[in-house]
C-alpha atoms as a PDB file:
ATOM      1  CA  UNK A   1      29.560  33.452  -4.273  1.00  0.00           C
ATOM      2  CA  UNK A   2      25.941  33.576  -2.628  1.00  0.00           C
ATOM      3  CA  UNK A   3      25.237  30.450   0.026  1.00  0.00           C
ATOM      4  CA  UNK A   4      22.143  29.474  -0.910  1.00  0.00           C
ATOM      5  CA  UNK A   5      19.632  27.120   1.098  1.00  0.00           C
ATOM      6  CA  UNK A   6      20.189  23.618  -0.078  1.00  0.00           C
ATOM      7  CA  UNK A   7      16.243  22.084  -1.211  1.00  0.00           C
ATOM      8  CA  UNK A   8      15.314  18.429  -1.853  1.00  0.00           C
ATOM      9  CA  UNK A   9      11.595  17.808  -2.893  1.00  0.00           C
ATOM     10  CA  UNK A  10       9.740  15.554  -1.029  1.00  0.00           C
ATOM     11  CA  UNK A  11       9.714  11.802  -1.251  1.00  0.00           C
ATOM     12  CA  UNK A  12       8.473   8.804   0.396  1.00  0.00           C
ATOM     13  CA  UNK A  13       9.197   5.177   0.944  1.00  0.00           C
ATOM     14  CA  UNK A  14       7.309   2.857  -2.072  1.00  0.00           C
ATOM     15  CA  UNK A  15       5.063   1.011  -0.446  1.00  0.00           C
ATOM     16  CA  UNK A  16       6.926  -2.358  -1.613  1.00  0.00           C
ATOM     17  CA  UNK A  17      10.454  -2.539  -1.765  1.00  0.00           C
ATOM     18  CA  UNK A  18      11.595  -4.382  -4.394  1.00  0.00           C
ATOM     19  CA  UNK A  19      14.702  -7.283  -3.565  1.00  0.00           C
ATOM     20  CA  UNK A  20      16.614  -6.187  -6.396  1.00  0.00           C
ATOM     21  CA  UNK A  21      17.115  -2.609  -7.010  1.00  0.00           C
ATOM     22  CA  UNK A  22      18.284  -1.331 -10.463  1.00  0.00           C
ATOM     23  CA  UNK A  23      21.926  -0.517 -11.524  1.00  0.00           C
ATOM     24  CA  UNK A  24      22.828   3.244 -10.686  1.00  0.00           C
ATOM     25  CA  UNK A  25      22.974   5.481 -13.733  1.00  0.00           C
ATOM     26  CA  UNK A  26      25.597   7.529 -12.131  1.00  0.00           C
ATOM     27  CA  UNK A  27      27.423   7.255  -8.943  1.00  0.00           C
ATOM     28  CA  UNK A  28      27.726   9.697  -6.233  1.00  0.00           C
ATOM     29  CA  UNK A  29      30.389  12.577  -6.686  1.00  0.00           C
ATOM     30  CA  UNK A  30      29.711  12.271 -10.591  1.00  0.00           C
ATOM     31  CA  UNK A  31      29.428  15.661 -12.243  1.00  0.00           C
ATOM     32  CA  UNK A  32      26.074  14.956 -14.457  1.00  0.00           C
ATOM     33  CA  UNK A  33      24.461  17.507 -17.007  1.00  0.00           C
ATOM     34  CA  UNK A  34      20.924  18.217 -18.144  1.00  0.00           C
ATOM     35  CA  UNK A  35      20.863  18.135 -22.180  1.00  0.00           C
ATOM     36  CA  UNK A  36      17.170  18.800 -22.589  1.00  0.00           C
ATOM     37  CA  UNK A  37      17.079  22.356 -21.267  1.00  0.00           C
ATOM     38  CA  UNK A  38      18.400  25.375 -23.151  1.00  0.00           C
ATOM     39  CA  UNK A  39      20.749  26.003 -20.472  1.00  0.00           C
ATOM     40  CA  UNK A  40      22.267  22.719 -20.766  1.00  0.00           C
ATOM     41  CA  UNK A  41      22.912  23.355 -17.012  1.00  0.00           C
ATOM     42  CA  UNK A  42      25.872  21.077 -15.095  1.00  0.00           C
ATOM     43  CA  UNK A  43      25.514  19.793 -10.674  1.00  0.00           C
ATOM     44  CA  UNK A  44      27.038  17.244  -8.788  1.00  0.00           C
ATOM     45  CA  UNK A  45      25.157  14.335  -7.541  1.00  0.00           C
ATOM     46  CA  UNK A  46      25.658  14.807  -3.702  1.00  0.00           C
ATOM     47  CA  UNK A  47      22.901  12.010  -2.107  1.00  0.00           C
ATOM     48  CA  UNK A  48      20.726   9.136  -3.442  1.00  0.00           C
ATOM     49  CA  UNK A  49      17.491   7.641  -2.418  1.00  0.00           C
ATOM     50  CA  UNK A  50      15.347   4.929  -3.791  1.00  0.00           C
ATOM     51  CA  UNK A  51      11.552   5.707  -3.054  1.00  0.00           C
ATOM     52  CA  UNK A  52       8.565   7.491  -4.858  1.00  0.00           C
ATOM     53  CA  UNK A  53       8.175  11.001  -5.538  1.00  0.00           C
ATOM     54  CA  UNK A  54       4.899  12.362  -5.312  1.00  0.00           C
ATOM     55  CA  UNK A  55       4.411  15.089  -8.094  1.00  0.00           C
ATOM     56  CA  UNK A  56       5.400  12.832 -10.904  1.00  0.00           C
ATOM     57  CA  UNK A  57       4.392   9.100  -8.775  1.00  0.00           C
ATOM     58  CA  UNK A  58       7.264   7.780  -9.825  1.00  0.00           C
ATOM     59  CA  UNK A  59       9.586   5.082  -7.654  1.00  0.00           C
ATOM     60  CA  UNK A  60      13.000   5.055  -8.576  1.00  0.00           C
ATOM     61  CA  UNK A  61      16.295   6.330  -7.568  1.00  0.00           C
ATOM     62  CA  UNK A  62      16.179  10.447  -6.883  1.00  0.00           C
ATOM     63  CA  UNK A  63      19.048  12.146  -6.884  1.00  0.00           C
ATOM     64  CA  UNK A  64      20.150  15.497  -4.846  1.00  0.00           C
ATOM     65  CA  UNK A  65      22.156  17.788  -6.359  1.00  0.00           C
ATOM     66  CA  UNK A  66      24.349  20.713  -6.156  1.00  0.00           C
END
């Protein structure tokens, strides 16, 4: 098995925080799957962040994955 270099796009803090943050969709460690591709490809969430994303401007949690 290759290593291979370990890449998280880039994110930034939303400019307000809200006081309540939504409910988690799924924990960390949890084995998650991506049904709208053709590969129906499989990773393990590994980190979580709340905070805006800047190719798609959207503030929510982001997960990293491996």
């Amino acid at each position: 098995m290759q290593d291979r270099p370990l890449i998280v796009s880039s994110v930034s803090l939303p400019v307000q925080i809200p006081e309540f943050l939504p409910k988690l969709r799924s924990p960390l460690g949890q084995n998650v799957g991506w049904s709208c591709v053709p590969s129906r490809d499989f990773a393990r969430i590994l980190g979580i962040i709340f905070a805006g994303e800047g190719s798609v401007r959207a503030t929510g949690y982001h997960y990293a994955i491996a």
